[in-house]
N, C-alpha and C. Protein backbone atom coordinates (compact mmCIF):
# COMPACT_ATOMS: atom_id res chain seq x y z
N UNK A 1 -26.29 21.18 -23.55
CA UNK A 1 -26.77 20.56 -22.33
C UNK A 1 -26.30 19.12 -22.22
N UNK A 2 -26.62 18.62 -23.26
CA UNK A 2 -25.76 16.96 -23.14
C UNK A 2 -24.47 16.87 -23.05
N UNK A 3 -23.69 18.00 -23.64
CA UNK A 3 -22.25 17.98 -23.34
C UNK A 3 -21.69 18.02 -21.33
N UNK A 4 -22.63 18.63 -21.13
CA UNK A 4 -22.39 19.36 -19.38
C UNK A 4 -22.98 17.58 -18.91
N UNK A 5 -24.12 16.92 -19.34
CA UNK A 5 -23.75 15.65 -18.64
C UNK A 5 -23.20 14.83 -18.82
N UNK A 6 -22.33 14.79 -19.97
CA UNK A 6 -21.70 13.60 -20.16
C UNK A 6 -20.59 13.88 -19.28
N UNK A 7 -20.08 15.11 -19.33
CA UNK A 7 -18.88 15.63 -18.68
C UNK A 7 -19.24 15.41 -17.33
N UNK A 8 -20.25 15.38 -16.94
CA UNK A 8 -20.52 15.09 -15.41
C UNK A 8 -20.58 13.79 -15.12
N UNK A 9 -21.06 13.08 -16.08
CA UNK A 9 -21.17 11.74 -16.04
C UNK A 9 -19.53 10.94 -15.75
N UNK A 10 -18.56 11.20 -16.70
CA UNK A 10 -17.22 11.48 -16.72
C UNK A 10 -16.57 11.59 -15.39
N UNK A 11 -16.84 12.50 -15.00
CA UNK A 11 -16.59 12.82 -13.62
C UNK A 11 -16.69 12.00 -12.28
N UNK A 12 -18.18 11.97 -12.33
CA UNK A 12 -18.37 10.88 -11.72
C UNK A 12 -18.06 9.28 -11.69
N UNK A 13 -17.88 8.77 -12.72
CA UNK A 13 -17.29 7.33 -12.92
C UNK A 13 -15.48 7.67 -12.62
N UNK A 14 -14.77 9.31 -12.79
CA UNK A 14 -13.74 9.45 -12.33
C UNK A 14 -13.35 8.84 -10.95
N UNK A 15 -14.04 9.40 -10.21
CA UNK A 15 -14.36 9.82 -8.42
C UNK A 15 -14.58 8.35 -7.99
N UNK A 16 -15.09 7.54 -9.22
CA UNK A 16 -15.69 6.48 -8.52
C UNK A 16 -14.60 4.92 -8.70
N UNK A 17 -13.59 5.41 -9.81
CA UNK A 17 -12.82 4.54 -9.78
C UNK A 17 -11.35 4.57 -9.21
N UNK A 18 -11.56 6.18 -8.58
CA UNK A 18 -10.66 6.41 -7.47
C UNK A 18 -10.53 5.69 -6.01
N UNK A 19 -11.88 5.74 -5.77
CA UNK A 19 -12.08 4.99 -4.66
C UNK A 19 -12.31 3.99 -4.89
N UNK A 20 -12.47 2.99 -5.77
CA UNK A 20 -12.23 1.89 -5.73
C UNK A 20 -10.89 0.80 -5.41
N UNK A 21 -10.09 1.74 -5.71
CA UNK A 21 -8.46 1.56 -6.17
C UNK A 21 -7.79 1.63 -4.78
N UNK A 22 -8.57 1.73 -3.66
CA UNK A 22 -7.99 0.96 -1.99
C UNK A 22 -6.88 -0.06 -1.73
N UNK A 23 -6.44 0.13 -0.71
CA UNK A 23 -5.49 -0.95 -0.56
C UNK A 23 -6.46 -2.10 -0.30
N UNK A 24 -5.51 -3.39 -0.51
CA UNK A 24 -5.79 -4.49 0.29
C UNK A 24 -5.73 -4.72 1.50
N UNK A 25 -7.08 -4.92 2.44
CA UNK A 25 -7.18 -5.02 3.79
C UNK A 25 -7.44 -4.26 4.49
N UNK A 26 -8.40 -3.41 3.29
CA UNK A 26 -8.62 -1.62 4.38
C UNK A 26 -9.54 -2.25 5.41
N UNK A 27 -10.44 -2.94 5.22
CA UNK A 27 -11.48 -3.04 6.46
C UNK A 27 -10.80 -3.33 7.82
N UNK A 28 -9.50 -3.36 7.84
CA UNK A 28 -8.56 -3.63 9.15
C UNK A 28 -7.75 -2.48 9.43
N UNK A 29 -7.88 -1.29 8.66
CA UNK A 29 -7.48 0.14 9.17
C UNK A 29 -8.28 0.76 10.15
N UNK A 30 -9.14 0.31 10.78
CA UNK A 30 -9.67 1.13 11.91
C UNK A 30 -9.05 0.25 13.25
N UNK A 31 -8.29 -1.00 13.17
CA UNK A 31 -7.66 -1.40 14.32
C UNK A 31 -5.72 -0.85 14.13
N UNK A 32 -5.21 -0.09 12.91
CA UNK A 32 -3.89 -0.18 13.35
C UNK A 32 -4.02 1.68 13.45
N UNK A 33 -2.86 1.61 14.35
CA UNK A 33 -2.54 3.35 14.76
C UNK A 33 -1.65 4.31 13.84
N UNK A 34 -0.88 3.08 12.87
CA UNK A 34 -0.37 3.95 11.65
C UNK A 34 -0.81 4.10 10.57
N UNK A 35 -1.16 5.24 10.09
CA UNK A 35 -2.27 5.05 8.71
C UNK A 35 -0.98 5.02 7.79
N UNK A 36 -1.92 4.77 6.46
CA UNK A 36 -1.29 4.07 5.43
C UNK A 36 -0.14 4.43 4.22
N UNK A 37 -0.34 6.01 4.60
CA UNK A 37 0.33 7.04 4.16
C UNK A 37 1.93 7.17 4.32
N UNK A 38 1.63 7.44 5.77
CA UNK A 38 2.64 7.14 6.99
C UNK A 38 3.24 5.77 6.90
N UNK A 39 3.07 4.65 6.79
CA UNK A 39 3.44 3.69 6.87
C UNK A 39 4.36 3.31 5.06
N UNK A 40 3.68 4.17 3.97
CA UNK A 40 4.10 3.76 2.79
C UNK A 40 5.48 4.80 3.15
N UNK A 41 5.29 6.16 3.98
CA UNK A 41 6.85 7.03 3.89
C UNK A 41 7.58 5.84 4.58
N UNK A 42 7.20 5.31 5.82
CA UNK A 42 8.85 4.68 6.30
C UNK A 42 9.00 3.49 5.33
N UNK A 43 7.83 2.52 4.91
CA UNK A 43 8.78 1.27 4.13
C UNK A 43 9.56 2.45 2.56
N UNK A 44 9.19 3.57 2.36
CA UNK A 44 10.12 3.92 1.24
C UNK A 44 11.25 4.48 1.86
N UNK A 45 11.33 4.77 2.36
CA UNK A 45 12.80 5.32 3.57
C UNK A 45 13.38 4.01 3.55
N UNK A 46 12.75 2.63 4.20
CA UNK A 46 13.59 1.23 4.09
C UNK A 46 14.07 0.48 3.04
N UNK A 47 13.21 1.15 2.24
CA UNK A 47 14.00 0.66 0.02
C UNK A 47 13.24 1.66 -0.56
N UNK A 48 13.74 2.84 -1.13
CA UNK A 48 13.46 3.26 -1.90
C UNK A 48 13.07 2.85 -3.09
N UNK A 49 12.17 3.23 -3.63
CA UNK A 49 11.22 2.69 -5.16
C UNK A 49 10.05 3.20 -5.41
N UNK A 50 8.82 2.41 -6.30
CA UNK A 50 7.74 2.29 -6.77
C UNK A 50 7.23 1.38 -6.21
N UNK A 51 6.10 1.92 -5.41
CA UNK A 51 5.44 0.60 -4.59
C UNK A 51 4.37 -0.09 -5.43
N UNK A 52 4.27 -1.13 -5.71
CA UNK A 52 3.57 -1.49 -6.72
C UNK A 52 2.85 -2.10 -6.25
N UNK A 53 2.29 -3.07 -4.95
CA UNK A 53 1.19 -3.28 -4.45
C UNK A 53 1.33 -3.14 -2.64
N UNK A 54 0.64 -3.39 -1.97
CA UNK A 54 0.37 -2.54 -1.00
C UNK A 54 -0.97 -3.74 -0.15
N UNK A 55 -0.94 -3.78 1.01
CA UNK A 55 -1.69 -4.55 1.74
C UNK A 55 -1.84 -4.59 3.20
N UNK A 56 -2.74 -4.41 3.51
CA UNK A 56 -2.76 -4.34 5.59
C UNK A 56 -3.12 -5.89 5.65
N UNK A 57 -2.49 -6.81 5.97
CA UNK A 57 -3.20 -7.61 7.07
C UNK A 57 -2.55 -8.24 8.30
N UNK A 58 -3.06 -8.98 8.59
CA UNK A 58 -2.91 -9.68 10.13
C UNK A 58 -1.66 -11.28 10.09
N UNK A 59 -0.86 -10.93 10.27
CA UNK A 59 0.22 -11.44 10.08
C UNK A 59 1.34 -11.70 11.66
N UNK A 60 2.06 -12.91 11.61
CA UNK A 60 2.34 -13.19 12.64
C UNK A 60 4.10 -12.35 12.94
N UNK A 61 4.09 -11.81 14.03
CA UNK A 61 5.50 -10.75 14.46
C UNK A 61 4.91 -9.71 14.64
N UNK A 62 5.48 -9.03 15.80
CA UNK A 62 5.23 -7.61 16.00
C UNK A 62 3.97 -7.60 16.42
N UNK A 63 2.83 -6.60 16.15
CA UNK A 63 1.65 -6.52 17.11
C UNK A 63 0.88 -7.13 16.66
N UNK A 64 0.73 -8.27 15.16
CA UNK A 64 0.08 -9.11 14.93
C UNK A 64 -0.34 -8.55 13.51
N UNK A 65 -0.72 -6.54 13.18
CA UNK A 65 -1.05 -6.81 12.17
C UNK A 65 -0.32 -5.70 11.82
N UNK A 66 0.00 -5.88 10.18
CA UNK A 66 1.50 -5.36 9.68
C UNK A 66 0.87 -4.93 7.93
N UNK A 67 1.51 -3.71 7.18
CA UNK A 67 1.06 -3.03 6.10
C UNK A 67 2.63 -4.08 5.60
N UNK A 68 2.17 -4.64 4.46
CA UNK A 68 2.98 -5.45 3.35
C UNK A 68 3.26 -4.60 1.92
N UNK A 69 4.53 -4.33 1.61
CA UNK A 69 4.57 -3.30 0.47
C UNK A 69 5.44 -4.03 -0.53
N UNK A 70 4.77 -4.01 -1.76
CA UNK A 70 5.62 -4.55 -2.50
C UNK A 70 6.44 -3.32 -3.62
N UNK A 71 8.18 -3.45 -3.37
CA UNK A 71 8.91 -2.15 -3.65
C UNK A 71 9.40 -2.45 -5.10
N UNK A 72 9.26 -2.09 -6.19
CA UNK A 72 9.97 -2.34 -7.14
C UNK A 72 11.43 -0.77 -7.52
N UNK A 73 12.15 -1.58 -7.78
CA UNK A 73 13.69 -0.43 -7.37
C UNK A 73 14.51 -1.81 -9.09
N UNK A 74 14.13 -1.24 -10.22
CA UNK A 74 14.95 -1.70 -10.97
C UNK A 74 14.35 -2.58 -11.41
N UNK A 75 14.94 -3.90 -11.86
CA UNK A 75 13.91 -5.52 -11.83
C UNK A 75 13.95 -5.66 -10.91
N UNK A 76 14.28 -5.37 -9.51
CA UNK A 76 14.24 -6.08 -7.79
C UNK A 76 12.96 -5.56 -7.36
N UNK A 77 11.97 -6.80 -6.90
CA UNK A 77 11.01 -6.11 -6.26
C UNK A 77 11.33 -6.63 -4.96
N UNK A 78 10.98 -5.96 -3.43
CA UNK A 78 11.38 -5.49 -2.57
C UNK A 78 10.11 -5.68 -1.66
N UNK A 79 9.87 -6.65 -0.51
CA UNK A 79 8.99 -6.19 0.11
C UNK A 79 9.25 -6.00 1.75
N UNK A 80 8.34 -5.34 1.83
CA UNK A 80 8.38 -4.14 3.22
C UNK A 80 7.31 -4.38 4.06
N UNK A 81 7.36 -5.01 5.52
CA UNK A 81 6.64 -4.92 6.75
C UNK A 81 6.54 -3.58 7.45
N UNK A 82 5.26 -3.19 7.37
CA UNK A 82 5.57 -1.82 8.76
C UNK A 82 4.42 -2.64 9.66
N UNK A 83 4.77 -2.33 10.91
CA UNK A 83 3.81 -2.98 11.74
C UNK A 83 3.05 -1.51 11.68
N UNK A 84 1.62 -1.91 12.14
CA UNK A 84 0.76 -1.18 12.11
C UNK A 84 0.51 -0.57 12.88
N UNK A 85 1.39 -1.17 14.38
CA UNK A 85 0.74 -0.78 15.55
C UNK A 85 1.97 0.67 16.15
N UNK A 86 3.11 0.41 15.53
CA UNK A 86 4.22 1.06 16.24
C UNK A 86 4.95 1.75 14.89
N UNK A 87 4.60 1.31 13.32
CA UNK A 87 5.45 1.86 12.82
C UNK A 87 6.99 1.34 12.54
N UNK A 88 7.45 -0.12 13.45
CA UNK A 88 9.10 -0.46 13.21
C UNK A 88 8.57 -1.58 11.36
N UNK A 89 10.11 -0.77 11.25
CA UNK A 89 10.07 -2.05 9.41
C UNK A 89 10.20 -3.45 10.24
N UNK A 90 9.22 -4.66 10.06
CA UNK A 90 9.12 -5.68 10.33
C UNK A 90 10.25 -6.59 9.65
N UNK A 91 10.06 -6.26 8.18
CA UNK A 91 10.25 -7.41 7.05
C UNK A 91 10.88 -6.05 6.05
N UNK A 92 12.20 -6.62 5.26
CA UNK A 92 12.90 -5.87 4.41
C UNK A 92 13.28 -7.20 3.67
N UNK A 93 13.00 -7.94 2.53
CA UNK A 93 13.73 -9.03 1.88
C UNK A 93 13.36 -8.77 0.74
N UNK A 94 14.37 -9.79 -0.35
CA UNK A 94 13.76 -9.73 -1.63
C UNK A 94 12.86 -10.59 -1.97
N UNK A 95 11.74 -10.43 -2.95
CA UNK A 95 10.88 -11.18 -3.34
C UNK A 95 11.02 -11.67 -4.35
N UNK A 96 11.04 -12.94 -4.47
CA UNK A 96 11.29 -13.71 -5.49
C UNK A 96 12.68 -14.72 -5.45
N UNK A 97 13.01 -14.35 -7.03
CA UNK A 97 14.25 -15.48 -7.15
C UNK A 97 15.10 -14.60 -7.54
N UNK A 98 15.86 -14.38 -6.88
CA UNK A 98 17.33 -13.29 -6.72
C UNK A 98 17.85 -13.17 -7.87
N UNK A 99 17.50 -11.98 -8.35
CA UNK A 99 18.21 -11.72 -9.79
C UNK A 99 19.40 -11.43 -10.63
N UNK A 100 20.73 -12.15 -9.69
CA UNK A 100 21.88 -11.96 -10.07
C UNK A 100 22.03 -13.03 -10.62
């Protein structure tokens, strides 16, 4: 019997650190029309990689608020604008200090 709750217990702290693990800036996903899913396929279509962090906010160009992706492709990390409202890649540059 204690085995079945720990295992449940388990479970539950699973479930619970799943959802914790949200993007940055979800409380601003009920104003954009591209969900976040959708928006991570086209910035990986615009640089293919490992998106290694990820962010909605309100940012100036395009309809004002834009999903920020940060692409790692090698040592180049890569970041990616999708506007939120339409879906066009905003922003394609490298981040950082150019590694050649």
């Amino acid at each position: 019997m204690r085995n079945c709750f720990e295992i449940g217990l388990a479970c539950g702290l699973l479930v619970a650190s799943v959802g914790a693990q949200a993007f940055s800036g979800q409380q601003l996903a009920k104003n954009a029309k591209v969900g976040i899913a959708e928006a991570r396929s086209i910035a990986l279509k615009a640089h293919p990689g490992k998106i290694v962090d990820e962010e909605l906010e309100k940012e100036v160009g395009g309809s004002g608020l834009r999903y920020s992706f940060d692409i790692r492709a090698g040592q180049a990390t890569q970041e990616v604008g999708v506007d939120a409202q339409d879906g066009a890649v905003l922003e394609n540059k490298l981040e950082g200090p150019n590694p050649d």
